[in-house]
C-alpha atoms as a PDB file:
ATOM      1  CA  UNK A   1      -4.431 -54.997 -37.496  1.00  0.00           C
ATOM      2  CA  UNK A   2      -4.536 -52.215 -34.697  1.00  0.00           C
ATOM      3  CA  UNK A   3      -6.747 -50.022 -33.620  1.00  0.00           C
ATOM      4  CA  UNK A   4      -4.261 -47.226 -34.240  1.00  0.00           C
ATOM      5  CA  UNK A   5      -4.216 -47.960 -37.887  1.00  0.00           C
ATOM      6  CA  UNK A   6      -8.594 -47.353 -37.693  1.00  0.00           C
ATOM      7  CA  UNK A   7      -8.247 -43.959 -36.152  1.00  0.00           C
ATOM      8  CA  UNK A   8      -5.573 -43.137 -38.740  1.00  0.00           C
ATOM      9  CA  UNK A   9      -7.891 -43.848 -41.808  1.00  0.00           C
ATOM     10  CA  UNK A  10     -10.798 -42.283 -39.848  1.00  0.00           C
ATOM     11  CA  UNK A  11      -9.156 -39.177 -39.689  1.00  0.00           C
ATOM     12  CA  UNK A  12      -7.721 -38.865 -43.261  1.00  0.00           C
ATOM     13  CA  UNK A  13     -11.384 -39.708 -44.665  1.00  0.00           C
ATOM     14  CA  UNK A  14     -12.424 -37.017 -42.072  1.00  0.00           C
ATOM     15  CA  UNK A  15      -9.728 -34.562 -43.287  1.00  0.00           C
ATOM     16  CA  UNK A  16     -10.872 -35.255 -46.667  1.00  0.00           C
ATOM     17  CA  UNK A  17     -14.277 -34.961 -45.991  1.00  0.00           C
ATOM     18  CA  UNK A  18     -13.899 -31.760 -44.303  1.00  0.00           C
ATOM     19  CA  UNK A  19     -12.155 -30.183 -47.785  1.00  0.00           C
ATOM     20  CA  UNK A  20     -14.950 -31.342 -49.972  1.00  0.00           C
ATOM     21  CA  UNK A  21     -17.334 -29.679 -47.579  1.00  0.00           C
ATOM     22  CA  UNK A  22     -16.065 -26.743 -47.685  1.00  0.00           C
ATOM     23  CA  UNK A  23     -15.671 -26.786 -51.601  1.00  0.00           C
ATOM     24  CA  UNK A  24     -18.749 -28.092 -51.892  1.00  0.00           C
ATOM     25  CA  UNK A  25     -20.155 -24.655 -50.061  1.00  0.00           C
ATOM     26  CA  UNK A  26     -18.018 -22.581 -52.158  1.00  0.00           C
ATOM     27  CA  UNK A  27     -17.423 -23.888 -55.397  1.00  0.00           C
ATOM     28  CA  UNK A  28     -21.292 -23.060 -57.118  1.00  0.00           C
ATOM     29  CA  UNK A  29     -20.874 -19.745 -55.816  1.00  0.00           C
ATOM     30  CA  UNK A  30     -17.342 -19.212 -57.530  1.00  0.00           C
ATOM     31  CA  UNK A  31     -18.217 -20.963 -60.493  1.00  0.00           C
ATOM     32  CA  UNK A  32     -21.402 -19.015 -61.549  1.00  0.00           C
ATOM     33  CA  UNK A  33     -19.340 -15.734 -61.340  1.00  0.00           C
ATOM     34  CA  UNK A  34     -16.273 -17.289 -63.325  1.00  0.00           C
ATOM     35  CA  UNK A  35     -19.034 -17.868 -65.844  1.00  0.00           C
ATOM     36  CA  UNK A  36     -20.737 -14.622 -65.744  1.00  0.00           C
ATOM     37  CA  UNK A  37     -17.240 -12.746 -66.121  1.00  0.00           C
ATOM     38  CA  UNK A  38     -16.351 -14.680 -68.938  1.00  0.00           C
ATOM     39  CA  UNK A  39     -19.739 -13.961 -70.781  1.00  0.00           C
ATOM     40  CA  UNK A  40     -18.753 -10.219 -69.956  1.00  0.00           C
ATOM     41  CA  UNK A  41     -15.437 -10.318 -71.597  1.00  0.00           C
ATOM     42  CA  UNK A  42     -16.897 -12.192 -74.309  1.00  0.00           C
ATOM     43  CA  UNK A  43     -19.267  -9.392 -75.173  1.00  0.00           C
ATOM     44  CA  UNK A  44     -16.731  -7.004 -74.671  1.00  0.00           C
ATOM     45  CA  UNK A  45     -16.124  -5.074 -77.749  1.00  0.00           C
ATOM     46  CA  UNK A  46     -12.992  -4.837 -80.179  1.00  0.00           C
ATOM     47  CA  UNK A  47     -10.917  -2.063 -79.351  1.00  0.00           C
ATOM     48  CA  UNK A  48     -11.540   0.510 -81.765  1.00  0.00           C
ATOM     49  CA  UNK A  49      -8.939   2.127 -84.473  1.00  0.00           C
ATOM     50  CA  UNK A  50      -9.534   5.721 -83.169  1.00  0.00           C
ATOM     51  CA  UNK A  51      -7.785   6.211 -79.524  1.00  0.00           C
ATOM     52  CA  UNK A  52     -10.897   8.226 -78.286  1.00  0.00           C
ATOM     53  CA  UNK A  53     -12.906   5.347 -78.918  1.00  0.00           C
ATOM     54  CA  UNK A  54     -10.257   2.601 -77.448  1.00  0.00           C
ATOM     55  CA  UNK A  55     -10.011   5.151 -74.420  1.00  0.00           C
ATOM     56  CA  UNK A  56     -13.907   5.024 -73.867  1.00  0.00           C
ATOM     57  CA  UNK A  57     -13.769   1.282 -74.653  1.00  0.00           C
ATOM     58  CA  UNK A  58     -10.808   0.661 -72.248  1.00  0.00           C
ATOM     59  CA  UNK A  59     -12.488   1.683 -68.644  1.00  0.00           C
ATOM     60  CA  UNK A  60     -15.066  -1.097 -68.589  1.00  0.00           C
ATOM     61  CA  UNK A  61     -12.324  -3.704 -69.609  1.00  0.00           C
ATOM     62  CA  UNK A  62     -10.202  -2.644 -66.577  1.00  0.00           C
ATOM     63  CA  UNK A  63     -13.696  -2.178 -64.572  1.00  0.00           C
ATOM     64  CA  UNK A  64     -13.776  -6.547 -65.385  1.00  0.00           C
ATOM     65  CA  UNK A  65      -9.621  -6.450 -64.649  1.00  0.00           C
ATOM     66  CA  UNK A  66     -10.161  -4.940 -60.928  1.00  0.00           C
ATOM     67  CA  UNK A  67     -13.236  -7.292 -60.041  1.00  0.00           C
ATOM     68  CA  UNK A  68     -11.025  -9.719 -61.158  1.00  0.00           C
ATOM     69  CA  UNK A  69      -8.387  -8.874 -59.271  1.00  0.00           C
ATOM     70  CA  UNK A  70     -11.081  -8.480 -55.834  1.00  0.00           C
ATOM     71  CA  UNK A  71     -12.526 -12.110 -56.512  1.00  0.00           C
ATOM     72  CA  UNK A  72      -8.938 -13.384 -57.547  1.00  0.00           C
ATOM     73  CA  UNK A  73      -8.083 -14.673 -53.404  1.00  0.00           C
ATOM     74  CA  UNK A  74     -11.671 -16.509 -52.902  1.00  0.00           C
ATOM     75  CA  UNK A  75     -11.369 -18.270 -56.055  1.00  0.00           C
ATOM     76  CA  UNK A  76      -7.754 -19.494 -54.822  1.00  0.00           C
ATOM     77  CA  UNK A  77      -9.461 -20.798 -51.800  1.00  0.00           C
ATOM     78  CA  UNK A  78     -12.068 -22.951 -53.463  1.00  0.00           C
ATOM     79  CA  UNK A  79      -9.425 -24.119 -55.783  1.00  0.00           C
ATOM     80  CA  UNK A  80      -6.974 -24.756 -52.740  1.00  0.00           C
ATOM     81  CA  UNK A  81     -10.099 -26.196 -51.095  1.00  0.00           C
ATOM     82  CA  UNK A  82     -10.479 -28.722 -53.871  1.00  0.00           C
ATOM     83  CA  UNK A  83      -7.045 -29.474 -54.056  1.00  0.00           C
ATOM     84  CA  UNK A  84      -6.600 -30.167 -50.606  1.00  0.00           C
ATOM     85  CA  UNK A  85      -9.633 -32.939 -51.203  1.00  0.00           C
ATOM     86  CA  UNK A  86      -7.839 -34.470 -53.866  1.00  0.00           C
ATOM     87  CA  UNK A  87      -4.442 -34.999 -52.149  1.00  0.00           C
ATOM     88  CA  UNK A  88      -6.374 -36.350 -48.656  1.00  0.00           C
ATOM     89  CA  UNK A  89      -8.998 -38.571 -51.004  1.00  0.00           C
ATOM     90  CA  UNK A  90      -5.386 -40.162 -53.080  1.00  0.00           C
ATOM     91  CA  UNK A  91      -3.626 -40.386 -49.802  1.00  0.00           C
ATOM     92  CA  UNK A  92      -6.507 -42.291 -47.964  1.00  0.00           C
ATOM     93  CA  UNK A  93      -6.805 -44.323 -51.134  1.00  0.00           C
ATOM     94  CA  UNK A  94      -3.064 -45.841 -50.556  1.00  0.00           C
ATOM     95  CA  UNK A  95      -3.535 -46.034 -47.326  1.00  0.00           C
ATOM     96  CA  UNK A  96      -6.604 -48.505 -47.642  1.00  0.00           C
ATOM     97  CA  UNK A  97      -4.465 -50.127 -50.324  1.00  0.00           C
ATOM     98  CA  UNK A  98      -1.824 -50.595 -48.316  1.00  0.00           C
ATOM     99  CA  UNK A  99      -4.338 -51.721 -45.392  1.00  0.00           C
ATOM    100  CA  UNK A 100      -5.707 -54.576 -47.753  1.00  0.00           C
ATOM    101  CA  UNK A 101      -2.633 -56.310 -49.042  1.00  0.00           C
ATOM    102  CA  UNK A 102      -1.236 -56.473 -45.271  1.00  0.00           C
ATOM    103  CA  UNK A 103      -4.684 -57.969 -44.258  1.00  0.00           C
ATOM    104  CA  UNK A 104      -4.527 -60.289 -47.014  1.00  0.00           C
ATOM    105  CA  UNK A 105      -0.880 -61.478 -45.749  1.00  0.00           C
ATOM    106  CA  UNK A 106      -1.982 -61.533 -42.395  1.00  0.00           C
ATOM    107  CA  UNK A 107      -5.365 -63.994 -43.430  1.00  0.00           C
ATOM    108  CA  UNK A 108      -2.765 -65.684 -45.760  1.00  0.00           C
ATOM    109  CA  UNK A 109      -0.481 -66.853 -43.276  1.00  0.00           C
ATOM    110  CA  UNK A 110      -3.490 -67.695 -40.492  1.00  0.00           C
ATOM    111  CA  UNK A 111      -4.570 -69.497 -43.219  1.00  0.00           C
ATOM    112  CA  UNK A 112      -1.619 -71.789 -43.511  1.00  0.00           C
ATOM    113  CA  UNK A 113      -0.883 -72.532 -39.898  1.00  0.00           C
END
């Protein structure tokens, strides 16, 4: 096996590594707001029969709506983030597998001569 085939599995666990860092710093952060908001719109009220009182009931819904919207790109990163992880983890994953069966063949046949 060559050395070229080292470096290239060193970098894709480093690649990999360097996405679950980064979603690692991000992710509690993200995930304690998701939580919060979704306590908020669980306490939100029923919108009332009378429209004065669905008017007065309606600004703090779109008050949640806007923050929403304001959070909406950092939450795409850490989910990016963690996808990005996934694909470099599964793609270093064959890579190893692939790695194994052709030292296997190689010790095979060394075997046999």
């Amino acid at each position: 096996m060559s050395h070229r085939c080292c470096r290239c599995r060193c970098r894709g666990v480093e690649k990999a590594s360097e996405h679950l860092i980064l979603y690692q710093q991000q992710h509690p952060e993200e995930k304690t707001w998701v939580s919060n908001m979704q306590l908020q719109v669980k306490h939100l009220p029923r919108l009332a029969e009378s429209v004065v009182q669905a008017r007065a009931q309606f600004q703090p819904a779109m008050n949640m709506y806007n923050a929403l919207g304001e959070r909406k790109p950092s939450v795409e990163q850490v989910n990016r983030d963690g996808g990005r992880y996934i694909r470099e983890a599964k793609i270093y994953d064959l890579k190893l597998r692939a790695y194994r069966r052709a030292w296997r063949t190689c010790t095979r046949a060394s075997t046999r001569a």
